[in-house]
C-alpha atoms as a PDB file:
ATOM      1  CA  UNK A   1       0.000   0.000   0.000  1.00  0.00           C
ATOM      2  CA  UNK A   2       2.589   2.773  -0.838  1.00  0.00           C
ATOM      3  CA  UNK A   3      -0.520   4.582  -2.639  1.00  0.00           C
ATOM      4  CA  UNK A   4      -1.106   5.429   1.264  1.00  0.00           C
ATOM      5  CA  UNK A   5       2.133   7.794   1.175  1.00  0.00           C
ATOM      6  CA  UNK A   6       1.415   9.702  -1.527  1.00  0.00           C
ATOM      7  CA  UNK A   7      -2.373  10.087  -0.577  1.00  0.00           C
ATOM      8  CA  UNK A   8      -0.929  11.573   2.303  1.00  0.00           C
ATOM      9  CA  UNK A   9       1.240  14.077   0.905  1.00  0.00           C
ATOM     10  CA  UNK A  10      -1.129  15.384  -1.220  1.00  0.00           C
ATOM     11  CA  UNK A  11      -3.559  15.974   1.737  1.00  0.00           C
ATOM     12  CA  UNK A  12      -0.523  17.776   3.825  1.00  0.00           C
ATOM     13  CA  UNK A  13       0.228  20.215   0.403  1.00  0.00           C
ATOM     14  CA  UNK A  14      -3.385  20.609   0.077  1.00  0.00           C
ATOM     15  CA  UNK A  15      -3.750  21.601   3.840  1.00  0.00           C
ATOM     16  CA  UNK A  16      -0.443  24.058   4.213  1.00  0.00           C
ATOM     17  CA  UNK A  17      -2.081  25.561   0.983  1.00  0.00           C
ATOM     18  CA  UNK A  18      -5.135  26.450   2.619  1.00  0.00           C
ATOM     19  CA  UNK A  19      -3.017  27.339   5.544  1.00  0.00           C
ATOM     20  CA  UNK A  20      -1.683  29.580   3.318  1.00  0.00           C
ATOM     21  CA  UNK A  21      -4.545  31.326   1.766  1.00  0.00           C
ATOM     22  CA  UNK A  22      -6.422  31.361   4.968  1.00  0.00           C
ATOM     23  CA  UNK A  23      -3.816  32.478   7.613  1.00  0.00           C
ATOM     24  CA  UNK A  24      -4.300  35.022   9.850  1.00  0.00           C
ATOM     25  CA  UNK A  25      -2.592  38.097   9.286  1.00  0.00           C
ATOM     26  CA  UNK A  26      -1.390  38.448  13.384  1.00  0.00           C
ATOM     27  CA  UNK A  27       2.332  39.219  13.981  1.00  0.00           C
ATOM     28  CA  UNK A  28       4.649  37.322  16.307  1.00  0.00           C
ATOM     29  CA  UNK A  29       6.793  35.049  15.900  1.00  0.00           C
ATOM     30  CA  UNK A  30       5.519  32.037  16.168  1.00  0.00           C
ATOM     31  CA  UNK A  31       2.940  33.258  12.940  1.00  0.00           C
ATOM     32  CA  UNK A  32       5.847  33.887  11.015  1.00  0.00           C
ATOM     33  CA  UNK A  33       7.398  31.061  12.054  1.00  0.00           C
ATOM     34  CA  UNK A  34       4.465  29.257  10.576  1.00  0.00           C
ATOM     35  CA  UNK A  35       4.348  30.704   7.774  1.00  0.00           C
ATOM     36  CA  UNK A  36       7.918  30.327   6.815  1.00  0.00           C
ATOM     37  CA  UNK A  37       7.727  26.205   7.451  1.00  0.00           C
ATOM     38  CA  UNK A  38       4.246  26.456   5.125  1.00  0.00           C
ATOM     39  CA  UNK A  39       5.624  28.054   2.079  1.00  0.00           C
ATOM     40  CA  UNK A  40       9.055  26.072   2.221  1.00  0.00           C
ATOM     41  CA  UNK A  41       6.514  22.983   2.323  1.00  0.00           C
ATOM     42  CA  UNK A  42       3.898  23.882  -0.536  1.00  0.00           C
ATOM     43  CA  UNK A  43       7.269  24.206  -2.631  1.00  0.00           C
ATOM     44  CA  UNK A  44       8.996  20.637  -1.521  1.00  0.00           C
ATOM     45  CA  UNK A  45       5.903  18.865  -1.458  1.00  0.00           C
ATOM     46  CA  UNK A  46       4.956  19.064  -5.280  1.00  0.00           C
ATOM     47  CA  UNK A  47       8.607  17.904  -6.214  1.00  0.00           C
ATOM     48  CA  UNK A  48       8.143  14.746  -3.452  1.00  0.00           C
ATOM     49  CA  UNK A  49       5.499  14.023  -4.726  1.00  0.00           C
ATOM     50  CA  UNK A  50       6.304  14.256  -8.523  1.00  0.00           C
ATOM     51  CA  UNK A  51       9.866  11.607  -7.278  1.00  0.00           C
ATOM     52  CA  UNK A  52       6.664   9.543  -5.360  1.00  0.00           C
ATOM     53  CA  UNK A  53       4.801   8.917  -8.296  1.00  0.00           C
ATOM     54  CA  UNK A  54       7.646   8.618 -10.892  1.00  0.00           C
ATOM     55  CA  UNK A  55       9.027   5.766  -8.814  1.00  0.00           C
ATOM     56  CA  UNK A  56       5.449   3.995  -8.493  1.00  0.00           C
ATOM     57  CA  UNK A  57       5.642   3.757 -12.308  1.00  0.00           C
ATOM     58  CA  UNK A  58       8.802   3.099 -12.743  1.00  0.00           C
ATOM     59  CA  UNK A  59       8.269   0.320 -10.237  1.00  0.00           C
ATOM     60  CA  UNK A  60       5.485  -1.227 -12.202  1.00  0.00           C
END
């Protein structure tokens, strides 16, 4: 079930996305903080997922 992995991924990009798009505007620097971690992740996530699926099919 390695299917489950990428499922998973794809829920986490999906979620920092609307983390994203939804955040609160507040300072402080555990916001920030927050915010820095999300948009390093809604970049890396695509390209994990991209190696994910590349390998499935090589696989099979």
């Amino acid at each position: 079930m390695a299917d489950t992995r990428i499922i998973q991924l794809a829920t986490l990009w999906f979620a920092v996305l609307i983390y994203i798009q939804t955040g609160s505007g507040g300072g402080g620097a555990v916001n920030l903080a927050v915010g820095v971690i999300a948009i390093l992740l809604a970049y890396i996530l695509p390209l994990t997922l991209v190696i994910f699926v590349t390998l499935q099919l090589v696989d099979r």
